[in-house]
N, C-alpha and C. Protein backbone atom coordinates (compact mmCIF):
# COMPACT_ATOMS: atom_id res chain seq x y z
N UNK A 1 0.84 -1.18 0.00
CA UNK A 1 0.00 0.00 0.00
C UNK A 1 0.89 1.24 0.00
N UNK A 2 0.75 2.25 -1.04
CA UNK A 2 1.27 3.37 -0.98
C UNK A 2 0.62 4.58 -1.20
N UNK A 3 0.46 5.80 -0.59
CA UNK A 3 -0.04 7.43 -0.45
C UNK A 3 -0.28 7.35 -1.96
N UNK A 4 -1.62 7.79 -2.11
CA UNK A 4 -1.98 8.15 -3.42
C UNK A 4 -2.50 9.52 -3.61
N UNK A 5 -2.66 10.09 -2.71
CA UNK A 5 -3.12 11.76 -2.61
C UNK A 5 -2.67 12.19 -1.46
N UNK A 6 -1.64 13.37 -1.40
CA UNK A 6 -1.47 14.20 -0.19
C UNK A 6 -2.59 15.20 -0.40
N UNK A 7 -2.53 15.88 0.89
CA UNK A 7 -3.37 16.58 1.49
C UNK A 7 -2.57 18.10 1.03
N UNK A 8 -3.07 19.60 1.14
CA UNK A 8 -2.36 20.41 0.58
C UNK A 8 -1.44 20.46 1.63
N UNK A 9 -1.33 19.57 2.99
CA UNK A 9 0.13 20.07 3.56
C UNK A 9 1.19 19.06 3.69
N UNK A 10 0.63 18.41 2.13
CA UNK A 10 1.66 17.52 1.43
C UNK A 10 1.78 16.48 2.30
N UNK A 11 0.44 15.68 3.42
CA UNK A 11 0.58 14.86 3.92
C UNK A 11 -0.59 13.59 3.47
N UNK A 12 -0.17 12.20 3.78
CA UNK A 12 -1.01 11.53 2.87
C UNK A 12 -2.49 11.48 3.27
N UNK A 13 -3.81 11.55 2.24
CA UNK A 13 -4.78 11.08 2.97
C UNK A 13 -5.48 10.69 2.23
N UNK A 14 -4.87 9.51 1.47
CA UNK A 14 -5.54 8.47 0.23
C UNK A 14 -4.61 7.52 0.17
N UNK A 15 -5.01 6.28 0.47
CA UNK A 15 -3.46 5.31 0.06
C UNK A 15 -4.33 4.31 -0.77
N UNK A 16 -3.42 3.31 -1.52
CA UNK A 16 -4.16 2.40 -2.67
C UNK A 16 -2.72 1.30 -3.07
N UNK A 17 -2.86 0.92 -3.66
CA UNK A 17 -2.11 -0.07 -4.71
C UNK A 17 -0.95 0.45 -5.23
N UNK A 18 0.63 -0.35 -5.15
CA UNK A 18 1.74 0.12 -5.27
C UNK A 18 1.19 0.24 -7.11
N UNK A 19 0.20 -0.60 -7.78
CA UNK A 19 0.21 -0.23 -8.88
C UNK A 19 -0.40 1.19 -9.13
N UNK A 20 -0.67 2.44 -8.45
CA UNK A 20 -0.82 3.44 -8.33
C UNK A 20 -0.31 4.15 -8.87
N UNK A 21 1.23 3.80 -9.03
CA UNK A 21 2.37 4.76 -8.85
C UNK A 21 2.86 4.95 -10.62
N UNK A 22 2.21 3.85 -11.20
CA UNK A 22 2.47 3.58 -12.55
C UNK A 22 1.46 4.73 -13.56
N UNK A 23 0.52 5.11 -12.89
CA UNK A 23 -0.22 6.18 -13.57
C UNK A 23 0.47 7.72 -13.24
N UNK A 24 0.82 8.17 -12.07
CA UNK A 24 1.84 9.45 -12.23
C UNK A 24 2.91 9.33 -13.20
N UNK A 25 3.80 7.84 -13.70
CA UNK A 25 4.78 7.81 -14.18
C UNK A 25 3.93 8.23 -15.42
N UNK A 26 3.04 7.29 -15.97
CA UNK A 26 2.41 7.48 -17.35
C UNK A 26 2.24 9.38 -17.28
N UNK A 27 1.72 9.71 -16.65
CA UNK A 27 1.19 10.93 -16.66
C UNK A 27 2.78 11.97 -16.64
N UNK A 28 3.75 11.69 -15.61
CA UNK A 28 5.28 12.17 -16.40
C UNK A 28 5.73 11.98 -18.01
N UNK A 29 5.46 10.88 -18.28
CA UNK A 29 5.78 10.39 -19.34
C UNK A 29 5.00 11.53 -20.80
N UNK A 30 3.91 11.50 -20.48
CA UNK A 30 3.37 11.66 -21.60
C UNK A 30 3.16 13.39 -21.55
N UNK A 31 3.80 14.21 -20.04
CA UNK A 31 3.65 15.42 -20.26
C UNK A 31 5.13 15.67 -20.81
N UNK A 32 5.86 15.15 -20.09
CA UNK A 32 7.16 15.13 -21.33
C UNK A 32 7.51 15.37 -22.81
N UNK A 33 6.51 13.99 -23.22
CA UNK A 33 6.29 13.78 -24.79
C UNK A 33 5.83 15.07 -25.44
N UNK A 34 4.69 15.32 -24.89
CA UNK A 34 3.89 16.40 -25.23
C UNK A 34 4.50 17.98 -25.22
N UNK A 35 5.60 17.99 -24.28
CA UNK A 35 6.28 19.20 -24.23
C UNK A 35 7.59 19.40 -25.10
N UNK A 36 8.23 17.93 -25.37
CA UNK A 36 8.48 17.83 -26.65
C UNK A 36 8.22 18.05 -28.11
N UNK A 37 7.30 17.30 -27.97
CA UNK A 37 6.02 18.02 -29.59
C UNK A 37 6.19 18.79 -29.93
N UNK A 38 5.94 20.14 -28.50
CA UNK A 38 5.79 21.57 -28.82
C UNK A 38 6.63 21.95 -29.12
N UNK A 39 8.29 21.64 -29.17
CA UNK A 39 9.30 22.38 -29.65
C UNK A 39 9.62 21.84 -31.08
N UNK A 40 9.19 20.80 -31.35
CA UNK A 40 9.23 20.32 -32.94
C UNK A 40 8.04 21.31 -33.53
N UNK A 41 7.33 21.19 -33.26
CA UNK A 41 5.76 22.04 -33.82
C UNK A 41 5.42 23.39 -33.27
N UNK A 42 6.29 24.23 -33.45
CA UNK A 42 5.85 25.60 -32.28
C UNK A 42 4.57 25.76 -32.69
N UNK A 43 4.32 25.96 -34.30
CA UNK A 43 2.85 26.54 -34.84
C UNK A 43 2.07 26.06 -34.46
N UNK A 44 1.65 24.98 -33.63
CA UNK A 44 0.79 24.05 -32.92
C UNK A 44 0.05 24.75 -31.87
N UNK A 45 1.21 25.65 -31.07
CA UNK A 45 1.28 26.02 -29.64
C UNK A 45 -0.25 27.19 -29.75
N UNK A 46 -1.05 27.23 -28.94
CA UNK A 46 -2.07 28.34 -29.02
C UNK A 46 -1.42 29.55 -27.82
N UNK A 47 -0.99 30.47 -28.45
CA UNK A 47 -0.46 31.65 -28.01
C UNK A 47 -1.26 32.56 -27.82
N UNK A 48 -1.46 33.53 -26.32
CA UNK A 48 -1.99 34.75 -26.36
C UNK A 48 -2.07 35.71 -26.92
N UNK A 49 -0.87 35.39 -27.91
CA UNK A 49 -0.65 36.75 -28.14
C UNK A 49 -1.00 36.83 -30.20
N UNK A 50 -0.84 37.87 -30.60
CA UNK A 50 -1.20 37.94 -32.37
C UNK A 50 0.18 37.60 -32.63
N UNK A 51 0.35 36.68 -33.68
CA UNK A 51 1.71 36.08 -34.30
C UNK A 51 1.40 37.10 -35.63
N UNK A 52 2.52 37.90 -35.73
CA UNK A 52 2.61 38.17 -37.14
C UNK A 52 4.11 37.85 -37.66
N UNK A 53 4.06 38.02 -38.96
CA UNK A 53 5.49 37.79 -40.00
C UNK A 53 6.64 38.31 -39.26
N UNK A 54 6.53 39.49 -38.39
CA UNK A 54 7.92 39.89 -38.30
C UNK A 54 7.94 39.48 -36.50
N UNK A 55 6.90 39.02 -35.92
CA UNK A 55 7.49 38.83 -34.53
C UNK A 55 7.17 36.89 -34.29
N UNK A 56 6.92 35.86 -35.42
CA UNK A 56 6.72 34.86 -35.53
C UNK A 56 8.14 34.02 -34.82
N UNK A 57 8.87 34.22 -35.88
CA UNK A 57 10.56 33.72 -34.57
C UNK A 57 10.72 34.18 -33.42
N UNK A 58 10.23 35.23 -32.73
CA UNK A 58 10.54 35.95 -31.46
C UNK A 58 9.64 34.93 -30.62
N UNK A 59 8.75 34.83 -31.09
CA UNK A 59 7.42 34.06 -30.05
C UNK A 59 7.94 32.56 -30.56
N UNK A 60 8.13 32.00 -31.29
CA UNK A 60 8.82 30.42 -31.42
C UNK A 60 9.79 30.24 -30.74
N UNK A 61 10.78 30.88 -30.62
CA UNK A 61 11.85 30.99 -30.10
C UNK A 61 11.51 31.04 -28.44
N UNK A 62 10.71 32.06 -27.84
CA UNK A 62 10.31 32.08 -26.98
C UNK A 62 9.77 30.84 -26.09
N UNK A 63 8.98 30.67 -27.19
CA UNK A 63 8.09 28.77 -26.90
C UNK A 63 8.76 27.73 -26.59
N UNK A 64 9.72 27.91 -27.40
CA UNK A 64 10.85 26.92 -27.38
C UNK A 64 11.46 26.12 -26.52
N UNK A 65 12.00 28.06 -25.72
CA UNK A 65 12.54 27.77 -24.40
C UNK A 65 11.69 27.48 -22.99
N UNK A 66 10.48 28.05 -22.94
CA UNK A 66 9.60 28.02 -22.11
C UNK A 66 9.40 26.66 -22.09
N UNK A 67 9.17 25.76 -23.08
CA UNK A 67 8.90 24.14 -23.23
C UNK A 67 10.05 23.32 -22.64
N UNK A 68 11.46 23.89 -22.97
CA UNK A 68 12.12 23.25 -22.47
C UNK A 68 12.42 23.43 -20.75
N UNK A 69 12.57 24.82 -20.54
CA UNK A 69 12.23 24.87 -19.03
C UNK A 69 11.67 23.86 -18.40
N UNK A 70 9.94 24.09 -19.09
CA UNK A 70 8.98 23.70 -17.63
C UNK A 70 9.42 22.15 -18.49
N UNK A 71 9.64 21.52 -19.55
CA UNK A 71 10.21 20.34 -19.33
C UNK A 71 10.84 19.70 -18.16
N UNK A 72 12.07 20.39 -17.82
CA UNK A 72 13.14 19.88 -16.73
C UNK A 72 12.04 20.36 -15.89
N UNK A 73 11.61 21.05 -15.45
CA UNK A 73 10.47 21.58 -14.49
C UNK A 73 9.62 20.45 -13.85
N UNK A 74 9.03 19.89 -14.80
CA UNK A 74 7.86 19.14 -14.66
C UNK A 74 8.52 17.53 -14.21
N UNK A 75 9.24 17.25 -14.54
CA UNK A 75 9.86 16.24 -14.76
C UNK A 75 10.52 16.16 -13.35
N UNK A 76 11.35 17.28 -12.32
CA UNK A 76 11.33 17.37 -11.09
C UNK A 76 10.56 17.23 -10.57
N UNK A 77 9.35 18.04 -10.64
CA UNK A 77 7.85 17.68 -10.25
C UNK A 77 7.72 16.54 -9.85
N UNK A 78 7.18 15.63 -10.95
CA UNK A 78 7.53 14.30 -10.89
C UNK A 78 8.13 13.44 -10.08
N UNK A 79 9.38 13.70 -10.03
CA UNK A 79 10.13 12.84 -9.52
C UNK A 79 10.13 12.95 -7.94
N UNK A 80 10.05 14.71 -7.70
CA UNK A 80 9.82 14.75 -6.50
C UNK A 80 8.98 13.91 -5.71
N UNK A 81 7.58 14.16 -6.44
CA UNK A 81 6.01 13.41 -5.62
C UNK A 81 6.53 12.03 -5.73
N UNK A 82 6.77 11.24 -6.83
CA UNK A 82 7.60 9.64 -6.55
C UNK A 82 8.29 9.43 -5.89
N UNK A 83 9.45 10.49 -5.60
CA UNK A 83 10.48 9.90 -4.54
C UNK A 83 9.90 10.03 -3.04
N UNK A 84 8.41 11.30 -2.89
CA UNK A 84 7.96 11.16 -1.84
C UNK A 84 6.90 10.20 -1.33
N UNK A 85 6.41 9.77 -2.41
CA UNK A 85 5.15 8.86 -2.23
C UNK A 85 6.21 7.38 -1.78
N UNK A 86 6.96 6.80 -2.38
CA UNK A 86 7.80 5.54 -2.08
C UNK A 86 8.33 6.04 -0.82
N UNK A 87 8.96 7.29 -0.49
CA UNK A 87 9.66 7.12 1.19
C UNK A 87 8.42 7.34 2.30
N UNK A 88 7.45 7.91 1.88
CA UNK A 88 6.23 7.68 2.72
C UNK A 88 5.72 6.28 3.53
N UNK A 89 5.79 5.31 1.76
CA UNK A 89 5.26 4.15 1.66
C UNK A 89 6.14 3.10 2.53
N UNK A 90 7.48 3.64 2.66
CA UNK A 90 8.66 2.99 3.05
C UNK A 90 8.69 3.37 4.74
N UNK A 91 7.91 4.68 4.91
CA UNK A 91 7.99 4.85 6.61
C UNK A 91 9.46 5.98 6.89
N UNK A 92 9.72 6.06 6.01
CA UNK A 92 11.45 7.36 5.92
C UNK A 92 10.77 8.51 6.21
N UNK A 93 9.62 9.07 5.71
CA UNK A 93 9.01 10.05 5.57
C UNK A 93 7.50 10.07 5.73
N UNK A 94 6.94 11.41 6.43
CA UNK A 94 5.71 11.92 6.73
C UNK A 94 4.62 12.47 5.65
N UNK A 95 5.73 12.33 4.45
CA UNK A 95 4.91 13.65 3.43
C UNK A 95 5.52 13.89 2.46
N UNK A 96 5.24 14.51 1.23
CA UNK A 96 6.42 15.27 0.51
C UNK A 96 7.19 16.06 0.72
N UNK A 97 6.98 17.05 1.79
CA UNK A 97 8.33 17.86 2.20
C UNK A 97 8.05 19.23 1.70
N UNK A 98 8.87 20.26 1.59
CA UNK A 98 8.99 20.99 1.08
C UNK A 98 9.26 21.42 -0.52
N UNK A 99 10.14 20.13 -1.19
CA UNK A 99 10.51 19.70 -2.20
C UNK A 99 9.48 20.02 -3.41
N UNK A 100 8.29 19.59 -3.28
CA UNK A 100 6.96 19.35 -3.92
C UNK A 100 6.94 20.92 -4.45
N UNK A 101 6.22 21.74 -3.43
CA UNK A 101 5.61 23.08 -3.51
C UNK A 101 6.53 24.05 -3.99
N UNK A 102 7.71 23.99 -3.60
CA UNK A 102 8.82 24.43 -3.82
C UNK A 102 8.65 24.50 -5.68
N UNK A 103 8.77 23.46 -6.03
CA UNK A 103 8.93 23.48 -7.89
C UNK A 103 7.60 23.47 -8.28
N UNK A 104 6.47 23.70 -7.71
CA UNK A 104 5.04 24.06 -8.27
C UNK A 104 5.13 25.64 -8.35
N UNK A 105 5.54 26.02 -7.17
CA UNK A 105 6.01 27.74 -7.64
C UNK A 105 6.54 27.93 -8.36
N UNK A 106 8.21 27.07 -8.50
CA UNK A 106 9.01 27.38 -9.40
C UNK A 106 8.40 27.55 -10.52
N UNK A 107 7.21 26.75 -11.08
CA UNK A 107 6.71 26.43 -12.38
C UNK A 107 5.73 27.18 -12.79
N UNK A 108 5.04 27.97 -11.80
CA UNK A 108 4.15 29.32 -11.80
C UNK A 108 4.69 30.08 -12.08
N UNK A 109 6.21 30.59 -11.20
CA UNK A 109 7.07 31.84 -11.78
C UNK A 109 7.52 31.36 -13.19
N UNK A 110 7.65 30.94 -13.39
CA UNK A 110 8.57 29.97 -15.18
C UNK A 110 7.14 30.48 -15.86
N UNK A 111 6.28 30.40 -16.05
CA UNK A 111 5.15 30.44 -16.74
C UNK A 111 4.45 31.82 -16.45
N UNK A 112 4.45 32.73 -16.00
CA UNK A 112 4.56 33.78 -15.91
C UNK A 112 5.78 34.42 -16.20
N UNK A 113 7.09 34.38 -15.85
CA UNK A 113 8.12 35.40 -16.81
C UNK A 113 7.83 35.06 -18.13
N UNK A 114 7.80 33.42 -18.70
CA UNK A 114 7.32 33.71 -20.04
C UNK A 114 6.20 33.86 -20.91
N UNK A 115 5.11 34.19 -20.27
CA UNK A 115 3.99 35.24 -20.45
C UNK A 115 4.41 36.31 -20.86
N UNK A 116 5.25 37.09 -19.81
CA UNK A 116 5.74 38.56 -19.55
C UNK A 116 6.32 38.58 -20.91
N UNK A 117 7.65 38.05 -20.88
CA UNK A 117 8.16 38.06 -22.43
C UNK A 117 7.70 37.97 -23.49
N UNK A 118 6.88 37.13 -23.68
CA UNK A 118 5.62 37.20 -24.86
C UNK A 118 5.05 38.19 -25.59
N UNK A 119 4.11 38.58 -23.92
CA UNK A 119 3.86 40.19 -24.03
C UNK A 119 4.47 40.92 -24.38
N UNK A 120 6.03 41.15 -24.36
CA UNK A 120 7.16 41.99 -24.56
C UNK A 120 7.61 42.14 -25.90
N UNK A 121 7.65 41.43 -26.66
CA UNK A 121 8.38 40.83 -28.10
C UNK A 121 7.53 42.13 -29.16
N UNK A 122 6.29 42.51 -29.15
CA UNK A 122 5.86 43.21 -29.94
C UNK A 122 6.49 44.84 -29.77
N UNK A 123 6.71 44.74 -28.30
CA UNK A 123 7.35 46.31 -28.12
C UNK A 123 8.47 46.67 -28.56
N UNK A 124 9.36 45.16 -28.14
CA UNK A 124 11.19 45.62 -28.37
C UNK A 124 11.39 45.20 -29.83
N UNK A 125 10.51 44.48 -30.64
CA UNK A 125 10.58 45.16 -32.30
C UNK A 125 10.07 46.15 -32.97
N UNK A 126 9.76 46.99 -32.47
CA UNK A 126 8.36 48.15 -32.62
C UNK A 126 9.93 49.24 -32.80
């Protein structure tokens, strides 16, 4: 039996089936893939902002990096809640820790500066 939902103070209060743990991986897995995609396919990406001819590379480029960020981003994410759900399950640990929330912000601020920049690209070619 292992923690299948913490509580928001990242303590467990759902436990289930070590086969549990195989659907967060799927769900790493395939936000990965998917954040991949987006840097092969920027034109894919649905952007806030108006793409025109002369600021189209500024905002791809932009995308680019933002994808690869919250890539490594997400993927900590990840690994974090796994490495906390198994030391939970194992009795090492109470919870996820600080670890967790810590890179959910990180990934709010990451996604907001590159908003900001987004927004920005039409001015500093203007």
């Amino acid at each position: 039996t292992i923690p299948t939902h913490f509580g928001i103070d990242g303590k467990p209060d759902a436990y289930g089936s070590k086969n549990m743990s195989l659907i967060l991986v799927f769900i790493s897995i395939l936000t990965y893939t998917m954040l991949v995609l987006s840097t092969k396919w920027p034109n894919l990406i649905n952007y806030p902002f108006e793409i025109t001819p002369e600021t189209e590379e500024a905002h791809f480029k932009n995308a680019f990096l933002m994808a690869r960020v919250l890539n490594l981003e997400s993927t900590l994410l990840f690994s974090s809640i796994l490495l906390g759900t198994f030391q939970t399950a194992l009795g090492q640990s109470n919870g996820l820790g600080f670890l967790t929330p810590t890179i959910m912000v990180l990934i709010l601020l990451t996604l907001g500066l590159f908003l900001y920049r987004g927004s920005s690209i039409k001015k500093h070619l203007a």
